[in-house]
C-alpha atoms as a PDB file:
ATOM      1  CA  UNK A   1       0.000   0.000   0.000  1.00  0.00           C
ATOM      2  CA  UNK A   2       3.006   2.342   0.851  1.00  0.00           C
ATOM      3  CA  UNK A   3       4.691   1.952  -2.398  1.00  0.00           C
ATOM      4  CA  UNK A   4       1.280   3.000  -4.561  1.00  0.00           C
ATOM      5  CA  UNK A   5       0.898   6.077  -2.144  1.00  0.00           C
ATOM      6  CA  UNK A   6       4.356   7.041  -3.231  1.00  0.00           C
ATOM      7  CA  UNK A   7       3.998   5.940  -6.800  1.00  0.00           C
ATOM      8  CA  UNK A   8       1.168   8.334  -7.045  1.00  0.00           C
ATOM      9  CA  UNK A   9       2.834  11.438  -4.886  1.00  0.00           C
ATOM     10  CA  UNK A  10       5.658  10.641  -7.665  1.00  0.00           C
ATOM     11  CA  UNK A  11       3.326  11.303 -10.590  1.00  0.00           C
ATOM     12  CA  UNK A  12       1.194  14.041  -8.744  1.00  0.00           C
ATOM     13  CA  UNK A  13       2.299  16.656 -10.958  1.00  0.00           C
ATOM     14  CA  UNK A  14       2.333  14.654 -14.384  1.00  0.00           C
ATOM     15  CA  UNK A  15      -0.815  14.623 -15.857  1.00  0.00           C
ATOM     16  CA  UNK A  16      -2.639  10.822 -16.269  1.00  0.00           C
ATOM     17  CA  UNK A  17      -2.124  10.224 -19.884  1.00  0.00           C
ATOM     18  CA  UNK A  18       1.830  10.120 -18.528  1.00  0.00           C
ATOM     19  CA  UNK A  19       0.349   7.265 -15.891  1.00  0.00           C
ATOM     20  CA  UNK A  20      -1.633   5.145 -18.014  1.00  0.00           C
ATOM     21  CA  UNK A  21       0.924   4.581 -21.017  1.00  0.00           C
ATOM     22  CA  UNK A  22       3.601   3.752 -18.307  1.00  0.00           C
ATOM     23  CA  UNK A  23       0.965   1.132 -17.084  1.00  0.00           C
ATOM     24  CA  UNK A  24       0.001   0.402 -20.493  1.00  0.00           C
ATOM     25  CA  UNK A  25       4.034  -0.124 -21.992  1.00  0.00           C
ATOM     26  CA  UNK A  26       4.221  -2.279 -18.645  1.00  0.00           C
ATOM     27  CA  UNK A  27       1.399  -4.544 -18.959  1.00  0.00           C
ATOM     28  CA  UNK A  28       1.976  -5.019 -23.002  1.00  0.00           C
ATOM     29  CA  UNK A  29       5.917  -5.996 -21.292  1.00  0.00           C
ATOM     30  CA  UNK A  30       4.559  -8.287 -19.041  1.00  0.00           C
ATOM     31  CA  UNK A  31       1.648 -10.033 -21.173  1.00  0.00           C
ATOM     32  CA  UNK A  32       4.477 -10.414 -24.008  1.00  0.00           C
ATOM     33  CA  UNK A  33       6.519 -11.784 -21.616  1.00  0.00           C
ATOM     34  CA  UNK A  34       3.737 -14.499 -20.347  1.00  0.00           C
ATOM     35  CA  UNK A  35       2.822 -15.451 -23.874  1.00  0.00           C
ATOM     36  CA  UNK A  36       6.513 -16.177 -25.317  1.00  0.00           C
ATOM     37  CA  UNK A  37       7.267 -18.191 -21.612  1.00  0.00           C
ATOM     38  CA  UNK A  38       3.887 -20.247 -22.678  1.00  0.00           C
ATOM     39  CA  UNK A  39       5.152 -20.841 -26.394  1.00  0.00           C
ATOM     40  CA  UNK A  40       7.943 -22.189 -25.003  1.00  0.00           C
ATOM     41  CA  UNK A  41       6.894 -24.402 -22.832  1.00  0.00           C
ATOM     42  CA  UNK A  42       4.395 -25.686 -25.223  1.00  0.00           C
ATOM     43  CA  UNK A  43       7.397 -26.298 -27.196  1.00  0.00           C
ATOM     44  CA  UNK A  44       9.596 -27.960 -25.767  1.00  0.00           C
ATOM     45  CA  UNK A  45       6.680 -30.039 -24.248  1.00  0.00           C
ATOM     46  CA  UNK A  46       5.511 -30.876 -27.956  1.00  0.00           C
ATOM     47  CA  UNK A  47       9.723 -31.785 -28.615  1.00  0.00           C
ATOM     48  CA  UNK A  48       9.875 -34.015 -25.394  1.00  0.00           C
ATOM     49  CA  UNK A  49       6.816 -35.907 -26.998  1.00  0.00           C
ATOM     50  CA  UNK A  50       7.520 -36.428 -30.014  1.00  0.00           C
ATOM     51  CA  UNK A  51      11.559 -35.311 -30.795  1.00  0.00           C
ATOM     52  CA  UNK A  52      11.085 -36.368 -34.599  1.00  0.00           C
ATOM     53  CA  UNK A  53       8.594 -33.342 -35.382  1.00  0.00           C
ATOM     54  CA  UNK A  54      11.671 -31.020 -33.505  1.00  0.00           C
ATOM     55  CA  UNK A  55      12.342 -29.112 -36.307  1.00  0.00           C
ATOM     56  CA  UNK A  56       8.425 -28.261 -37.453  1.00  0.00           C
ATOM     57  CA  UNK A  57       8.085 -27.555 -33.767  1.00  0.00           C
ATOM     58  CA  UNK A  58      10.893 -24.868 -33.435  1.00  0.00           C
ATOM     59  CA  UNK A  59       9.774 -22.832 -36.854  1.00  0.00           C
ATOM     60  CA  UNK A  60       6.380 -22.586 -35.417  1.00  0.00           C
ATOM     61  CA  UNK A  61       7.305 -21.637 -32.084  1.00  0.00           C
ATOM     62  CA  UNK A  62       9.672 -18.779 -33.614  1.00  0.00           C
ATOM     63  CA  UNK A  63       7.045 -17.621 -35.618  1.00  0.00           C
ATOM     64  CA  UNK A  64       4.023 -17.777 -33.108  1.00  0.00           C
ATOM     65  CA  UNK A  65       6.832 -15.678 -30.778  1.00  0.00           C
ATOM     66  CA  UNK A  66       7.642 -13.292 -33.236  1.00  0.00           C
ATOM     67  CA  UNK A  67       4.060 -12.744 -33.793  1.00  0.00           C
ATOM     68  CA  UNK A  68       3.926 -12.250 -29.813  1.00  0.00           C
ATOM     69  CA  UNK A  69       6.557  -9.849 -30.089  1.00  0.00           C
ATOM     70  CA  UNK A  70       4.765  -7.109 -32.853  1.00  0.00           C
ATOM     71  CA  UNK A  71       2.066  -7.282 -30.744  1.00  0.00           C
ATOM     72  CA  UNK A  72       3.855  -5.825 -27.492  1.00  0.00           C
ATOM     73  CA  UNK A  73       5.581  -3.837 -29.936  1.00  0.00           C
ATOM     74  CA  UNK A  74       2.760  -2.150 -31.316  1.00  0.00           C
ATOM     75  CA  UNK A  75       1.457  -2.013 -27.598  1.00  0.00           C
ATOM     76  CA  UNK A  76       4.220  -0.084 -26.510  1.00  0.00           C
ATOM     77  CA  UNK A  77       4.029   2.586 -29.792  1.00  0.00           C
ATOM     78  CA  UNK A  78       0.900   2.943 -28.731  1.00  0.00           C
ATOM     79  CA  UNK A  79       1.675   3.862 -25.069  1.00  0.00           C
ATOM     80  CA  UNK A  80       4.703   6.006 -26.659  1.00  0.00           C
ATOM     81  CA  UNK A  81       1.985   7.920 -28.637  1.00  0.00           C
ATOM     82  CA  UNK A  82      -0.101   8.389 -25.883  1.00  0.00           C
ATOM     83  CA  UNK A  83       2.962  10.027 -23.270  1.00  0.00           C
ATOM     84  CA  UNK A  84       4.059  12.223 -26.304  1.00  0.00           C
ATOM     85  CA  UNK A  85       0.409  13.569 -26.746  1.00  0.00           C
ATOM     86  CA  UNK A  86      -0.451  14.224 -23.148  1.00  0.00           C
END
């Protein structure tokens, strides 16, 4: 509870578009994050199974991550847009 009070005395000043891309670039982060971790393990699950179908295995995960990845990117344009505006 302390550390929100002094998150928002930090950002008292700032106005909330400033807030809400910093939360918005930090959840796109995190749910990026989550989603390549989950590819992965998926993965390397699907390689442990069945080690023949390794290589059909890896180019999809590399592509379902890199998909992953211009998503948070976008995400965090987004956000970028949204702090330069405010």
């Amino acid at each position: 509870m302390s550390a929100l009070i002094v998150l928002l005395q930090a950002v008292a000043n700032l106005s909330w578009g400033y807030m809400g891309a910093a939360v918005g670039a930090g959840l796109a982060t995190i749910g990026a994050g989550l989603g390549i971790g989950k590819i992965g393990q998926g993965a390397m699950e699907g390689m442990a199974r069945q080690p023949e179908a390794g290589g059909d295995i890896r180019s999809t995960m590399i592509i379902a991550a890199a998909l992953v990845e211009g998503v948070a990117f976008f995400a965090v344009v987004v956000c970028l847009l949204i702090a330069l505006k405010a």
